[in-house]
Protein backbone atom coordinates (compact mmCIF):
# COMPACT_ATOMS: atom_id res chain seq x y z
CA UNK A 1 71.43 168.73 69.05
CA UNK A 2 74.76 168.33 67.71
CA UNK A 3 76.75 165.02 69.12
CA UNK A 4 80.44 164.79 70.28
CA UNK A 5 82.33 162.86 68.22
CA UNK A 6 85.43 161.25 69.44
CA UNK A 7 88.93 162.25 67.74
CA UNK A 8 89.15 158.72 65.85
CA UNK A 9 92.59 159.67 64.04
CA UNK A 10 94.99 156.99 64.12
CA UNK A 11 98.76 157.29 63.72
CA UNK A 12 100.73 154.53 62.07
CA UNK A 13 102.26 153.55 65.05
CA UNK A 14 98.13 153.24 66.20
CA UNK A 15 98.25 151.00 63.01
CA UNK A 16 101.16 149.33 64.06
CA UNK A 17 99.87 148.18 67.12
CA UNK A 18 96.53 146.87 65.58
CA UNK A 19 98.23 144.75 63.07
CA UNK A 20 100.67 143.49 65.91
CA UNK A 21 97.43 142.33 68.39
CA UNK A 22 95.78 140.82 65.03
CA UNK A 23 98.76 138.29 63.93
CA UNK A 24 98.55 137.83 67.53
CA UNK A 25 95.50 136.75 68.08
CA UNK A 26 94.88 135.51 64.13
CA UNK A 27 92.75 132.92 63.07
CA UNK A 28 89.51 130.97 64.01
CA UNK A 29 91.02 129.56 67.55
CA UNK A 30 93.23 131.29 69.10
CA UNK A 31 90.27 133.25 71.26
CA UNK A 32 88.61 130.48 71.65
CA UNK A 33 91.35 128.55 72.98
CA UNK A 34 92.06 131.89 75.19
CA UNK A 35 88.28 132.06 76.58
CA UNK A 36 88.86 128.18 77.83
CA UNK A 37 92.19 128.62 79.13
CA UNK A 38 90.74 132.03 80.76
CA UNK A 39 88.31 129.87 82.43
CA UNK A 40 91.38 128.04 84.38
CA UNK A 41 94.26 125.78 83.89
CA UNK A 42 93.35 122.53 81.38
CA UNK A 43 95.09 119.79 79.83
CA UNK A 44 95.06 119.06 75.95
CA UNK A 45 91.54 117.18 75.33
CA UNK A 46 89.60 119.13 78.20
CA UNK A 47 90.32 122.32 75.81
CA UNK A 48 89.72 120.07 72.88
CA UNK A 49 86.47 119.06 73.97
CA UNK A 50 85.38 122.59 74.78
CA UNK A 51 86.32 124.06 71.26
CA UNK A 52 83.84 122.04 68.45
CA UNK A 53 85.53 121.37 65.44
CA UNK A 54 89.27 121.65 66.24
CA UNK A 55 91.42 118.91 65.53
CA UNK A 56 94.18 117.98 68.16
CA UNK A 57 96.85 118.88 65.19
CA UNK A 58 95.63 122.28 64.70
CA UNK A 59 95.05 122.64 68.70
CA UNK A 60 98.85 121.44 68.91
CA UNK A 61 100.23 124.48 66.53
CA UNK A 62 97.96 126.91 68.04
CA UNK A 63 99.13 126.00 71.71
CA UNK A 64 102.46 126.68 70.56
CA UNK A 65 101.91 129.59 68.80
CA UNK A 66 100.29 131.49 71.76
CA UNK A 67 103.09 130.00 73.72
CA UNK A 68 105.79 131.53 71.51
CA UNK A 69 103.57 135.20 72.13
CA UNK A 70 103.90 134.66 75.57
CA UNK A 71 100.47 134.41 76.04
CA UNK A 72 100.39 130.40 77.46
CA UNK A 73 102.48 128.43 79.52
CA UNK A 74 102.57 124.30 79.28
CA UNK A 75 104.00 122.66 81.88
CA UNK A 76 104.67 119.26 82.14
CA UNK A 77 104.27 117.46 85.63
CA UNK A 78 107.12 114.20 85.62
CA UNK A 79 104.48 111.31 85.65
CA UNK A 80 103.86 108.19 83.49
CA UNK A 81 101.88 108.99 81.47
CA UNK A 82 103.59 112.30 81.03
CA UNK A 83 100.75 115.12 82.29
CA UNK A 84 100.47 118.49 80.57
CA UNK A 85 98.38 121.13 81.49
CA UNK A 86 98.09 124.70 79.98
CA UNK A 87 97.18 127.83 81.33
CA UNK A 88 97.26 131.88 80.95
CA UNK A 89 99.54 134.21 81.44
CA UNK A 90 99.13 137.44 83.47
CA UNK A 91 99.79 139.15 79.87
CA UNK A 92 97.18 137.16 78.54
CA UNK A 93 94.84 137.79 81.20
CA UNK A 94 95.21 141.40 79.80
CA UNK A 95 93.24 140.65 77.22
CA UNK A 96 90.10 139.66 78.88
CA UNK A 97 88.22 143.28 78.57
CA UNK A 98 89.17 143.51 74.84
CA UNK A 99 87.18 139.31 74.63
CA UNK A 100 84.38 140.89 76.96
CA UNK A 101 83.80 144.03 74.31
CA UNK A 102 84.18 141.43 71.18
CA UNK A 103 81.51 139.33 72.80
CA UNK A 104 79.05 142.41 73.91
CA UNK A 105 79.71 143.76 70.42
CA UNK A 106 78.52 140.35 68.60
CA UNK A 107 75.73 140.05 70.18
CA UNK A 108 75.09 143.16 68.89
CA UNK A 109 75.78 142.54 65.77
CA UNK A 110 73.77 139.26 65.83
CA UNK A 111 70.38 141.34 66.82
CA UNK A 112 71.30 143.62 63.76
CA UNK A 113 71.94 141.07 61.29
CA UNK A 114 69.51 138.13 62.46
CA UNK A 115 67.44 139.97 64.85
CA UNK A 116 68.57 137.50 67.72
């Protein structure tokens, strides 16, 4: 029996817009500091505490960085001590069914790999 195959060419605007998502989203934290924030709105150390092994310098820059993309908002209450909480974005919230098929796809690829 012979199988459908899906028309898999990609254009270089199709290339365009993979490369665009991936300096996006690059690096080891940004999804991880997307799946807590996706969870609900946090301040700095309750998203520190949830991600093992980040620093608060490096959770600092990549804050900002998916602020500048649009994809989290800070927002600073006027208290003493200052209070600053993070959340999504509706554009970020966009991206929860491409997390959802990276997560069903590694455990995939964990059962292949380590047969767990």
């Amino acid at each position: 029996m012979k199988q459908e195959t899906q028309n898999n060419d990609c254009s270089k605007a199709d290339l365009m817009a993979v490369k665009d998502a991936l300096e996006v989203l690059n690096g080891r934290w940004k999804l991880q500091i997307l799946i807590a924030l996706l969870n609900g709105t946090k301040r700095f150390k309750q998203i520190a505490r949830e991600i093992d092994g980040i620093s608060d310098r490096m959770l600092s820059k990549e804050l900002k960085d998916l602020e500048e993309n649009q994809l989290v908002v800070r927002k600073v209450y006027d208290a003493f001590p200052p209070i600053v909480e993070y959340s999504t974005t509706k554009h970020a919230e966009t991206l929860s069914t491409v997390i959802y098929a990276l997560r069903e796809w590694g455990y995939l690829h964990r059962k292949k790999i380590i047969g767990k």
